[in-house]
Every structure is written in structure tokens, then in C-alpha cells.
Protein backbone atom coordinates (compact mmCIF):
# COMPACT_ATOMS: atom_id res chain seq x y z
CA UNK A 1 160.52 76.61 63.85
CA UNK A 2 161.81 78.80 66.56
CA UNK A 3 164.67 80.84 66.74
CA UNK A 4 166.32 83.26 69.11
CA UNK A 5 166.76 87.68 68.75
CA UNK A 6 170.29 88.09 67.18
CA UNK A 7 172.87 88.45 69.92
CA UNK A 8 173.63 92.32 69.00
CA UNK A 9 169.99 93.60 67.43
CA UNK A 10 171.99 96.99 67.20
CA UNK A 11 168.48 98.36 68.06
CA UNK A 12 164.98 96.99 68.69
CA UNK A 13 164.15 94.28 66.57
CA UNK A 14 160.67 95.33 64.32
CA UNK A 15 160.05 91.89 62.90
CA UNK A 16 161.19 88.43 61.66
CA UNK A 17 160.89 86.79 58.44
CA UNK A 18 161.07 82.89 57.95
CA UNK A 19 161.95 81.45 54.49
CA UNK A 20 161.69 78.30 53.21
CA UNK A 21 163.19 76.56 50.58
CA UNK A 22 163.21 73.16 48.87
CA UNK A 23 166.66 72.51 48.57
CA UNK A 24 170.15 74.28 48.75
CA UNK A 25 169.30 75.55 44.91
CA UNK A 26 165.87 76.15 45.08
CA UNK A 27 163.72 79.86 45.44
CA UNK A 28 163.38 81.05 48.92
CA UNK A 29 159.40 81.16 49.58
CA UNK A 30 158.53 83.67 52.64
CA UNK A 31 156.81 81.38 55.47
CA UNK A 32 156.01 83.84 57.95
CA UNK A 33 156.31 87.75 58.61
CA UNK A 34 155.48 89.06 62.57
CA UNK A 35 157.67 89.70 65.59
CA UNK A 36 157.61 86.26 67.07
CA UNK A 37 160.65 84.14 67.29
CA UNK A 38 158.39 80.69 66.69
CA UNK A 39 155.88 79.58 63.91
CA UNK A 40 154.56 76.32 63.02
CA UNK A 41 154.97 76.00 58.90
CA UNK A 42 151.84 73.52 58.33
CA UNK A 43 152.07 74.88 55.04
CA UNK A 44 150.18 72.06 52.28
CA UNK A 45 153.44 71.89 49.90
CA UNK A 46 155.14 70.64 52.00
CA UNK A 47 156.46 66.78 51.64
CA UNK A 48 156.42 63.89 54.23
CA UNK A 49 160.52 62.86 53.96
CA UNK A 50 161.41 66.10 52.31
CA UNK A 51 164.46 67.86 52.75
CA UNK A 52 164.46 72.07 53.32
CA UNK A 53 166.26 75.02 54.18
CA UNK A 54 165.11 77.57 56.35
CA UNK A 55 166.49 81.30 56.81
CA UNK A 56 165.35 84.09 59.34
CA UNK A 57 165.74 87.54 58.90
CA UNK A 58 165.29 90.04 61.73
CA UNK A 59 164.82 93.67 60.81
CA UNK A 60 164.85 97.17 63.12
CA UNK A 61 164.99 100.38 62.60
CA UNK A 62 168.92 100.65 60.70
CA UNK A 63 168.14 97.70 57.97
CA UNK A 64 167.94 93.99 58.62
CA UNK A 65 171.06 90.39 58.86
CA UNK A 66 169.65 87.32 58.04
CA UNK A 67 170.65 83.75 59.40
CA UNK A 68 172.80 81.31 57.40
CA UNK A 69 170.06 78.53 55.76
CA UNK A 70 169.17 75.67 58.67
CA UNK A 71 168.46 72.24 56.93
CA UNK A 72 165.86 69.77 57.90
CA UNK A 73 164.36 66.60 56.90
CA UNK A 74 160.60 65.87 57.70
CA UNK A 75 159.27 63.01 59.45
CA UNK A 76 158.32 59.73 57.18
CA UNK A 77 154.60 59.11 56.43
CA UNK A 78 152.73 56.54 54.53
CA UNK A 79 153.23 56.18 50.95
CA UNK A 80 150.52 58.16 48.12
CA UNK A 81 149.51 57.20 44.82
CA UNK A 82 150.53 53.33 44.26
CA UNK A 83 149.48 51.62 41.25
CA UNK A 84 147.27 48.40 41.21
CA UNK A 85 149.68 45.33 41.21
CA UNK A 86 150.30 43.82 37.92
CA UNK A 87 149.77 40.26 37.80
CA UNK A 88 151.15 37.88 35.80
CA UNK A 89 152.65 34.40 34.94
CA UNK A 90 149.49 32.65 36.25
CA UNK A 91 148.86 28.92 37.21
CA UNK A 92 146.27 26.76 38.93
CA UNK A 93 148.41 27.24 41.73
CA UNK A 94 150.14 30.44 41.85
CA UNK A 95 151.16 33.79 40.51
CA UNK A 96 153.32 36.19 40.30
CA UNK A 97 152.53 39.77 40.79
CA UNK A 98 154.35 43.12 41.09
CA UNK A 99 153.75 46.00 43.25
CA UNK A 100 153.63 49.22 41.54
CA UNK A 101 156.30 52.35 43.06
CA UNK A 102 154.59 54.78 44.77
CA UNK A 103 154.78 58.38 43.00
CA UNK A 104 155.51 59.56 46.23
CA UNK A 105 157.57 57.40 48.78
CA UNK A 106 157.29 59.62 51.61
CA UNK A 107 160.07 57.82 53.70
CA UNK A 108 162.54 54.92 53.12
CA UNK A 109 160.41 51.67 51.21
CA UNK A 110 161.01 48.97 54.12
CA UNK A 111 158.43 46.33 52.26
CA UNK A 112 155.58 45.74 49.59
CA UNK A 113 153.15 43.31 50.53
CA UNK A 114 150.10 41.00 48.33
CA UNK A 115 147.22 40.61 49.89
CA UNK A 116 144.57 37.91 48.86
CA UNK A 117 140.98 38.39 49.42
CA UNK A 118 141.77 40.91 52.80
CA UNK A 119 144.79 38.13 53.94
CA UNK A 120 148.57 39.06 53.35
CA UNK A 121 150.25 36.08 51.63
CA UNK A 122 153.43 37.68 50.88
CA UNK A 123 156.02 40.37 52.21
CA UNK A 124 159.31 41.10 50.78
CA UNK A 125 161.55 43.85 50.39
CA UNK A 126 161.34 43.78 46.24
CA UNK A 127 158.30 44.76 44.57
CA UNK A 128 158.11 41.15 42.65
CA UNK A 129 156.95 38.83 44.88
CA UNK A 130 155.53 35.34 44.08
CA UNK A 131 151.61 34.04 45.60
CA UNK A 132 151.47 30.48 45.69
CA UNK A 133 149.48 27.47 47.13
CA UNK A 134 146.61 28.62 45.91
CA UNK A 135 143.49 26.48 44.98
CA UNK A 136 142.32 25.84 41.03
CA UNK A 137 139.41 28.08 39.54
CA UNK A 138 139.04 30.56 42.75
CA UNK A 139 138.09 34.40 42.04
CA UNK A 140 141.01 36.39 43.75
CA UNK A 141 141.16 39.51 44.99
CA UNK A 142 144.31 40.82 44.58
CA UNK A 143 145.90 44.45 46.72
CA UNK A 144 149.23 45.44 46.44
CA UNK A 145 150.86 47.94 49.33
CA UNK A 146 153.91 49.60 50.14
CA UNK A 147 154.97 50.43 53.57
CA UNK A 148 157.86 52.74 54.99
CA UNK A 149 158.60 52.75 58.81
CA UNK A 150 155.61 54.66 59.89
């Protein structure tokens, strides 16, 4: 985040103070305190997708004005935490098998995808998705994953 000295400090400006917030309802958290106008927030709460507020406050010597709140989304990253795929409705020649959500999405679901034994037999944009032309009495290994657009 970066920010610029207010355009009347009214006085030399002590310090800054960066808040962050989840959303528009949410607790502010205090990010940073020091007199530069930049910091990096690599803070570990944060979410991949999420959406926050920030705020800046700049302080001298007569008392302190804060900025309205600044909104931002953060960038997309892989999805955490999917279930094992449930399998089900099995033949000698097929199956059908569903993805499990990921507890944490991280970004826009673009596709879930099977994979047999290491190969990927089927993509779709719906976590049910049907495996088929398969070959009678074969040991399967079956992975499920979900992909955004990272």
C-alpha cells in the first residue's frame, strides 16, 4: 500500500497508521505504525480472492484526519483443502465421480478435473463428471482437482 502526506498536514506529519479490515462491517485491525507513506501487508490472514478495506491516518503535533476506507480485492490463487472425489454408480466400464468444493476457493472455480492413474480423463465446469471407456477388473487410481484461473 502506498499513499501520499495529506495535502494541508497543518504541521509536520509525526506518523501514519494503516488499517485493515475484512469488509465494509468488519473491525479495523492496525497494519502498520511508522512515518513512511508505503508498506507491504504480507500479513498470514490474509485471503487469496479476498475483499478489504484499508484506512490511513496521519498524525502531527495538533491531533490526527484519517482517509475515507480504499477497497481492494486480492489476486486469485490455487484452491486449499478439497475433499477426495466421491465415486459412485460404478460399471465394468465407467463411473461416475464427484469432485468435492474446496473450503477455500481462492478465486473464481473455472473447472474440476478426474484424473486416472496420473492421466486426466475428464474436465468440466460441474463438479459431477462421468469416467468412461474404461477396461473390466483394473485397480484405479482416482484424484479429483479444482482449478481457478491461476
Amino acid at each position: 500500500a502506498t499513499w501520499s502526506p495529506p495535502d494541508e498536514p497543518n504541521g509536520v506529519i509525526t506518523q501514519y497508521e494503516l488499517r485493515r479490515r475484512a469488509d465494509s462491517d468488519g473491525a479495523w485491525t492496525l497494519v502498520y505504525v511508522g512515518e513512511a507513506t508505503s508498506f507491504f501487508d504480507n500479513s498470514s490472514d490474509l485471503r487469496p480472492y479476498a475483499r478489504y478495506e484499508y484506512n490511513v491516518t496521519s498524525y502531527n503535533g495538533a491531533g490526527s484526519a484519517s482517509s475515507p476506507p480504499t477497497p481492494i480485492r486480492l489476486e486469485e490463487a490455487i484452491p486449499e483443502e478439497i475433499g477426495a472425489p466421491n465415486v459412485s454408480n460404478v460399471g465394468p466400464y465407467s463411473f461416475d465421480v464427484v469432485v468435492g468444493r474446496p473450503s477455500y476457493p481462492n478465486g473464481i472455480i473455472v473447472r474440476y478435473r478426474v484424473s486416472v492413474n496420473g492421466s486426466v480423463v475428464a474436465t468440466d465446469v460441474q463438479n459431477r463428471l462421468r469416467v468412461a471407456g474404461l477396461t473390466p477388473f483394473t485397480v484405479l487410481a482416482v484424484t479429483g482437482d479444482v482449478c481457478t484461473t491461476v
